[in-house]
Protein backbone atom coordinates (compact mmCIF):
# COMPACT_ATOMS: atom_id res chain seq x y z
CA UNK A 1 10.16 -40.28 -30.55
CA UNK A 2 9.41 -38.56 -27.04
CA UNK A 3 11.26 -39.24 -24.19
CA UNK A 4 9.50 -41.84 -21.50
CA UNK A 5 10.14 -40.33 -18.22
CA UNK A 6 10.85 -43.56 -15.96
CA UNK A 7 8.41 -43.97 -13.26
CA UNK A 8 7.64 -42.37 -9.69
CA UNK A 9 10.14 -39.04 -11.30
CA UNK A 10 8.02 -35.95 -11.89
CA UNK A 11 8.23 -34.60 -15.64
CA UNK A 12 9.72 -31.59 -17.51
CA UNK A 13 6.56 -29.71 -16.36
CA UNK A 14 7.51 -29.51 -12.69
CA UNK A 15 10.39 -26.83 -14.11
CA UNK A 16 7.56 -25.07 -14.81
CA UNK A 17 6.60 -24.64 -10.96
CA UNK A 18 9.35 -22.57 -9.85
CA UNK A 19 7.84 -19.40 -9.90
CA UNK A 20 4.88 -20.01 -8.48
CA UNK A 21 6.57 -21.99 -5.80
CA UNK A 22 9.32 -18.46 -5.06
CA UNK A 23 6.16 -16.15 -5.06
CA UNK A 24 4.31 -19.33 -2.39
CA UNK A 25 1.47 -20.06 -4.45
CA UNK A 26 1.09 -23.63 -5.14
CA UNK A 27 -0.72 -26.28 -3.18
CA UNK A 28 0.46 -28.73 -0.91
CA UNK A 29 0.75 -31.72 -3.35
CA UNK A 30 2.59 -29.47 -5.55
CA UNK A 31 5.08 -28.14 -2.78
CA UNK A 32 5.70 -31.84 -1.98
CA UNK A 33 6.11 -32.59 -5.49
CA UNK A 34 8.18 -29.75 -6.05
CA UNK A 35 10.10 -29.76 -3.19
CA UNK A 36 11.56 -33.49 -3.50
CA UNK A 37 12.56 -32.25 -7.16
CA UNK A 38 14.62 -29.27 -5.86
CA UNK A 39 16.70 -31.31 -3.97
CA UNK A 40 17.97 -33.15 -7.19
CA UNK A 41 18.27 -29.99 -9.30
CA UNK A 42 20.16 -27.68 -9.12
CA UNK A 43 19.09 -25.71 -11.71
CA UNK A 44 15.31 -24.76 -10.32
CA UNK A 45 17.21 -24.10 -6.86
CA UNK A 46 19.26 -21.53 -8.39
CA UNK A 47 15.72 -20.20 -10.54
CA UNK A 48 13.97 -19.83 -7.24
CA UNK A 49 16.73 -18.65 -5.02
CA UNK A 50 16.92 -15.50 -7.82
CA UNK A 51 13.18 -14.91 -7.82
CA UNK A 52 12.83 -14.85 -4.23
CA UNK A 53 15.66 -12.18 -4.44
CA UNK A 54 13.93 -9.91 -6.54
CA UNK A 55 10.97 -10.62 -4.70
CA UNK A 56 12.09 -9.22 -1.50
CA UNK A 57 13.99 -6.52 -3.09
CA UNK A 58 10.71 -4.82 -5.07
CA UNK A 59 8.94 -5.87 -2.02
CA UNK A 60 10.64 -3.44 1.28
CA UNK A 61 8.40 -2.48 3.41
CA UNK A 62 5.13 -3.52 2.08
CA UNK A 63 2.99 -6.01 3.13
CA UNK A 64 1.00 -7.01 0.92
CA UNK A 65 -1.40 -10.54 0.49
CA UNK A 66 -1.55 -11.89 -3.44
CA UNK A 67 -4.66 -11.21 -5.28
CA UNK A 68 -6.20 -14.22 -4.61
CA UNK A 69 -6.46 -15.15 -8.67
CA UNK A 70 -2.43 -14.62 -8.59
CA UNK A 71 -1.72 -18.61 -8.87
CA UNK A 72 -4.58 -18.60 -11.46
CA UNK A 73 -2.76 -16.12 -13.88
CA UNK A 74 0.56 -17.55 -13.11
CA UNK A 75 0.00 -20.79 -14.04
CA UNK A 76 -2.10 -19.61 -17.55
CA UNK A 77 1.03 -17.47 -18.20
CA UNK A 78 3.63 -20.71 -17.71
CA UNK A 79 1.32 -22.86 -19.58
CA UNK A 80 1.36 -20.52 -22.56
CA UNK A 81 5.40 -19.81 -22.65
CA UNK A 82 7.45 -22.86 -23.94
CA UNK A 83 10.14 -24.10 -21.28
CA UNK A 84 12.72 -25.83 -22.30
CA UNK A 85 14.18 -28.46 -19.99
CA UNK A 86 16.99 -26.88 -17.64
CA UNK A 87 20.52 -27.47 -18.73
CA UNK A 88 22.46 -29.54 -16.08
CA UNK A 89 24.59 -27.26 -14.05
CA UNK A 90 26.73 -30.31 -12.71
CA UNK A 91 27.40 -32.16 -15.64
CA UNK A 92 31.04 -33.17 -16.99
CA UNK A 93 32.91 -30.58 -18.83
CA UNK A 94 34.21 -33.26 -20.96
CA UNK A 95 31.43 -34.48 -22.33
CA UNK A 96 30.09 -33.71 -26.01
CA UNK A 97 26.62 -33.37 -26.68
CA UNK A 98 25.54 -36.11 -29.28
CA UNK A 99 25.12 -35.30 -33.29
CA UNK A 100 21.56 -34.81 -34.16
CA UNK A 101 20.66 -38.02 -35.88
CA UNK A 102 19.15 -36.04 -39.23
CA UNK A 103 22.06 -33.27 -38.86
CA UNK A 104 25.18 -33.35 -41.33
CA UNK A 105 27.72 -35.63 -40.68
CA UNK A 106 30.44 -32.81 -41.25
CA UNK A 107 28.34 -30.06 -38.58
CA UNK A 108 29.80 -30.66 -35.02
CA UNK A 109 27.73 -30.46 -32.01
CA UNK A 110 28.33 -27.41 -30.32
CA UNK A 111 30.45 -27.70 -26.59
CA UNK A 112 29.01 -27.84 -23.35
CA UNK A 113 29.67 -24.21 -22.73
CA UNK A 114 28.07 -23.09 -26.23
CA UNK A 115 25.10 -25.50 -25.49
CA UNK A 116 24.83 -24.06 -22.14
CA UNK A 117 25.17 -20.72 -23.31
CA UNK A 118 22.30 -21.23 -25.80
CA UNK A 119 20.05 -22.80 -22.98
CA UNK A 120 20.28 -19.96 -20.87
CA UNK A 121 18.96 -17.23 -23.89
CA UNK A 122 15.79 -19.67 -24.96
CA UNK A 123 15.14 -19.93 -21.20
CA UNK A 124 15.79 -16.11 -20.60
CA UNK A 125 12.33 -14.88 -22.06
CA UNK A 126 10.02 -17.16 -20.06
CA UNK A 127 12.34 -16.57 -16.91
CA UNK A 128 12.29 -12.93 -17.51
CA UNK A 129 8.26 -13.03 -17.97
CA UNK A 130 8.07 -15.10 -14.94
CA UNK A 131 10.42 -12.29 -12.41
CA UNK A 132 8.16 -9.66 -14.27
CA UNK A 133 4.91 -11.46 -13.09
CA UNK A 134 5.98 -11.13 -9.82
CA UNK A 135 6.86 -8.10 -9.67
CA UNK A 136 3.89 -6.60 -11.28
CA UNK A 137 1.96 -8.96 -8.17
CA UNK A 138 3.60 -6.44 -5.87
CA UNK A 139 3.69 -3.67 -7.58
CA UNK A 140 -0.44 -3.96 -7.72
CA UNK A 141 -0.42 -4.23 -3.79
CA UNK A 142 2.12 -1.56 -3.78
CA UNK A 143 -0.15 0.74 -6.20
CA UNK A 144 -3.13 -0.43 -3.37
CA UNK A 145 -1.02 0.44 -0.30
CA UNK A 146 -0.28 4.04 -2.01
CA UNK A 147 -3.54 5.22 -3.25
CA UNK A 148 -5.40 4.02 0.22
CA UNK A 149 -5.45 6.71 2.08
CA UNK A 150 -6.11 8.91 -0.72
CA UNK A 151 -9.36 7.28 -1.44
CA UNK A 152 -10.61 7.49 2.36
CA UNK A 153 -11.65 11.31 3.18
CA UNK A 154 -9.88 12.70 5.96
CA UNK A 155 -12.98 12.63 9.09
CA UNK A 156 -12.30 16.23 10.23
CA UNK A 157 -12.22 17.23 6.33
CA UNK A 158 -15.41 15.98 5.74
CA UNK A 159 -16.89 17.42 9.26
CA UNK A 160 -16.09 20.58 8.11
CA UNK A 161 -17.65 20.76 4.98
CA UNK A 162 -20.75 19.06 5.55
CA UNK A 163 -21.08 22.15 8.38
CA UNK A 164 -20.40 25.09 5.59
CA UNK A 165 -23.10 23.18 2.58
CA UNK A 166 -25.73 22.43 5.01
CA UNK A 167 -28.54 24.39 3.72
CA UNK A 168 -28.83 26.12 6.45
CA UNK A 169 -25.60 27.12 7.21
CA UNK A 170 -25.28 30.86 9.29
CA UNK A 171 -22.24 32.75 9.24
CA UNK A 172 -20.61 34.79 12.25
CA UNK A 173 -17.32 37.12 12.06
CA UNK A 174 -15.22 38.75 14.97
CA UNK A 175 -11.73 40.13 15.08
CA UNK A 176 -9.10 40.63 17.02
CA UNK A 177 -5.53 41.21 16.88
CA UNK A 178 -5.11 41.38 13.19
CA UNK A 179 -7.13 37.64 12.82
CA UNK A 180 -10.23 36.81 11.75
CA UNK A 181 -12.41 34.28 13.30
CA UNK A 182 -15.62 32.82 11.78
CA UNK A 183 -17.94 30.62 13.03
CA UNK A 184 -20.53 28.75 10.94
CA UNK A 185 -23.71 26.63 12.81
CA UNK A 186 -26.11 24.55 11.36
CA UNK A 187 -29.06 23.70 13.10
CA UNK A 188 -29.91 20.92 11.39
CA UNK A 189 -26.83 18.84 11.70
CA UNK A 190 -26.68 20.98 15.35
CA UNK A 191 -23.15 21.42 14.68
CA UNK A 192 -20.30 24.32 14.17
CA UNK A 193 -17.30 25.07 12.46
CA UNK A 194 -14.66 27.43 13.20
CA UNK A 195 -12.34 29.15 9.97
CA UNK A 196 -9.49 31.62 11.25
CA UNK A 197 -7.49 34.08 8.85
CA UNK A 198 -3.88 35.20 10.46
CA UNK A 199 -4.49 33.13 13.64
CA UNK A 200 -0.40 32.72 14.69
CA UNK A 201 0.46 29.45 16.26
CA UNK A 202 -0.23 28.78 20.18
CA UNK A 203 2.68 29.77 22.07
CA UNK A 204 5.28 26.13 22.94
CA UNK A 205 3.62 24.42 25.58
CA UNK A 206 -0.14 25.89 25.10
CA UNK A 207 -2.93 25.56 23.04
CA UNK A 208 -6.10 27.11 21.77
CA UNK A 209 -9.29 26.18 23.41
CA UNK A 210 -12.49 26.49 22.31
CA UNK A 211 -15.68 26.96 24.05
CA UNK A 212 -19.41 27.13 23.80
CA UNK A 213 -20.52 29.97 25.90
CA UNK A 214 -23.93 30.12 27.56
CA UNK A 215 -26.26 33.04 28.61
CA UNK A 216 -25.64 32.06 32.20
CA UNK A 217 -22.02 32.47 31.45
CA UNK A 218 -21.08 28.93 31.76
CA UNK A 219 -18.52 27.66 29.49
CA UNK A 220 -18.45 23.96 27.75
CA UNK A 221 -14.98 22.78 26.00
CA UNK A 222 -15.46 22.28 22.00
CA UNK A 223 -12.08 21.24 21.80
CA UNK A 224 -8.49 22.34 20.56
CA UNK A 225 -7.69 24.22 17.55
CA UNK A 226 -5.20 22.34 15.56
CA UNK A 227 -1.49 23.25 15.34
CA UNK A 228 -1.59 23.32 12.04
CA UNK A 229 -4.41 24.00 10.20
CA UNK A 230 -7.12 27.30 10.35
CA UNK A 231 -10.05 25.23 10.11
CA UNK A 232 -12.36 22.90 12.62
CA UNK A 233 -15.24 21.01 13.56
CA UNK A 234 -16.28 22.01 17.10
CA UNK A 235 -17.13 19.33 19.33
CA UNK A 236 -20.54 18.90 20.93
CA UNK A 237 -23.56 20.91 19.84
CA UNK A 238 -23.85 24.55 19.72
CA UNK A 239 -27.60 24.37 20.65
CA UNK A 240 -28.21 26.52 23.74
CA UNK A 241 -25.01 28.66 23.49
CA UNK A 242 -24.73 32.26 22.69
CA UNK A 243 -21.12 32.57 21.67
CA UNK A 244 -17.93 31.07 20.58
CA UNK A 245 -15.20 31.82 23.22
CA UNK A 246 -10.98 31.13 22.47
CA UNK A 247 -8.51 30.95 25.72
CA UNK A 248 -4.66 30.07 25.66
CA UNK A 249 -4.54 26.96 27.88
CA UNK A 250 -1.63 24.67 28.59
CA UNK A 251 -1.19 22.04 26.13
CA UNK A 252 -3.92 19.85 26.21
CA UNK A 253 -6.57 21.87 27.06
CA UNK A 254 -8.39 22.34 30.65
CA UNK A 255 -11.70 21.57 31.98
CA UNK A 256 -12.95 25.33 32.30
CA UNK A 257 -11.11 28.52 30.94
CA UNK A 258 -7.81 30.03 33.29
CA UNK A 259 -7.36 32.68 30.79
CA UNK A 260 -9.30 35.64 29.50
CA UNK A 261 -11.12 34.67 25.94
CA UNK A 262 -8.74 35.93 22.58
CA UNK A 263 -12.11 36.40 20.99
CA UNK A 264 -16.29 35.49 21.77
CA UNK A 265 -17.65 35.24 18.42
CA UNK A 266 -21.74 35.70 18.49
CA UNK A 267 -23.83 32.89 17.03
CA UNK A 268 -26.73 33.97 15.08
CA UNK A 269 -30.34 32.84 14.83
């Protein structure tokens, strides 16, 4: 015969709400329902105080939002692993558990402490399945938060090379002081690109400028070679100018050239 749970008390199934209540994902009935059960067991206090442990310790420094079908899968997982009712933490140490009604009159009912003992290993599994659910919830955003970047092309990356496969990309080499500078236009994308072989780093507190040079002499900033790196993307458009220039400037860059060019690299076509 099953037991009757007496009215207005919430049945064996809200046990089953702890983890998704630690890991936030239950509704607002069932946080009202749940909540005015956790303050008469202790039991699902102590199952939710240890989930939201292990939450926040796979969880440092990540910030991640649950996939939104999280609850969803939660719930389909509790529904499909048997939990047993939680064994009373507070209850009498004196007291022995009845003797099954069809059990041997000679077999003794195991103690408290057995009983407990053997509540906490058929509850281990689904508790264990429960903590791993959660986890594996973070670990996915974690797995998301890692490969991100990865899977969004660096800008000045992809600048570059869409410069040295246009179609009709032209090539043009200088150098000077044991480096190698070469500049690559495309007309149709009326942009350039500048590679460098041996180029040493810009001395502290200066950079490398680069400039479009026109026939007039006039220079026009293209930006700052990179500390680290021996590739570019020039800024603006190379239409109209004859030559690449390079300058030492202070760090930063300045609005025309105070040094003499490193190098003036010829543009072709």
């Amino acid at each position: 015969m099953s037991q009757q749970v007496p009215p207005g008390e919430p049945g064996d199934d809200v046990h089953a709400l702890a983890a998704a209540y630690a890991l936030d994902a239950v509704d607002a009935d069932e946080r009202e329902t749940f909540e005015l059960h956790l303050s008469t067991c202790a039991t699902c206090r102590r199952e939710v105080a240890e989930l939201r442990e292990a939450t926040v310790a796979l969880s440092d420094d990540l910030a991640v939002e649950p996939p939104p079908a999280l609850r969803e899968q939660l719930l389909t997982q509790i529904a499909l692993t048997p939990q047993d009712a939680p064994t009373p933490v507070d209850a009498p140490t004196d007291q022995v558990a009845p003797t099954p009604v069809d059990a041997p009159t000679d077999q003794v009912a195991p103690t408290d402490e057995v009983g407990a003992h053997r509540a906490r290993r058929s509850r281990g599994p689904g508790r264990w399945l429960l903590a791993g659910a959660a986890a594996a919830a973070i670990a996915i955003g974690a797995v998301a938060i890692t490969q991100w970047p990865t899977d969004t092309p660096d800008p000045a990356i992809v600048a570059v090379q869409e410069v040295l496969e246009a179609p009709d990309a032209i090539e043009a080499t200088e150098s000077a002081d044991g480096a190698t500078f070469t500049v690559v236009t495309a007309s149709s994308l009326d942009r350039a690109v500048l590679l460098t072989e041996d180029l040493p780093g810009a001395p502290d507190g200066e950079d490398y400028q680069l400039w479009f040079v026109h026939e007039d002499g006039t220079a026009v900033s293209a930006g700052l070679m990179p500390r680290e790196g021996d590739e570019v993307a020039l800024e603006g458009a190379p239409a109209g100018a004859v030559a690449v220039g390079i300058t030492v400037e202070p760090a930063g860059g300045s609005e025309q050239p105070t040094s003499d060019p490193i190098v003036a690299v010829p543009l072709q076509g």
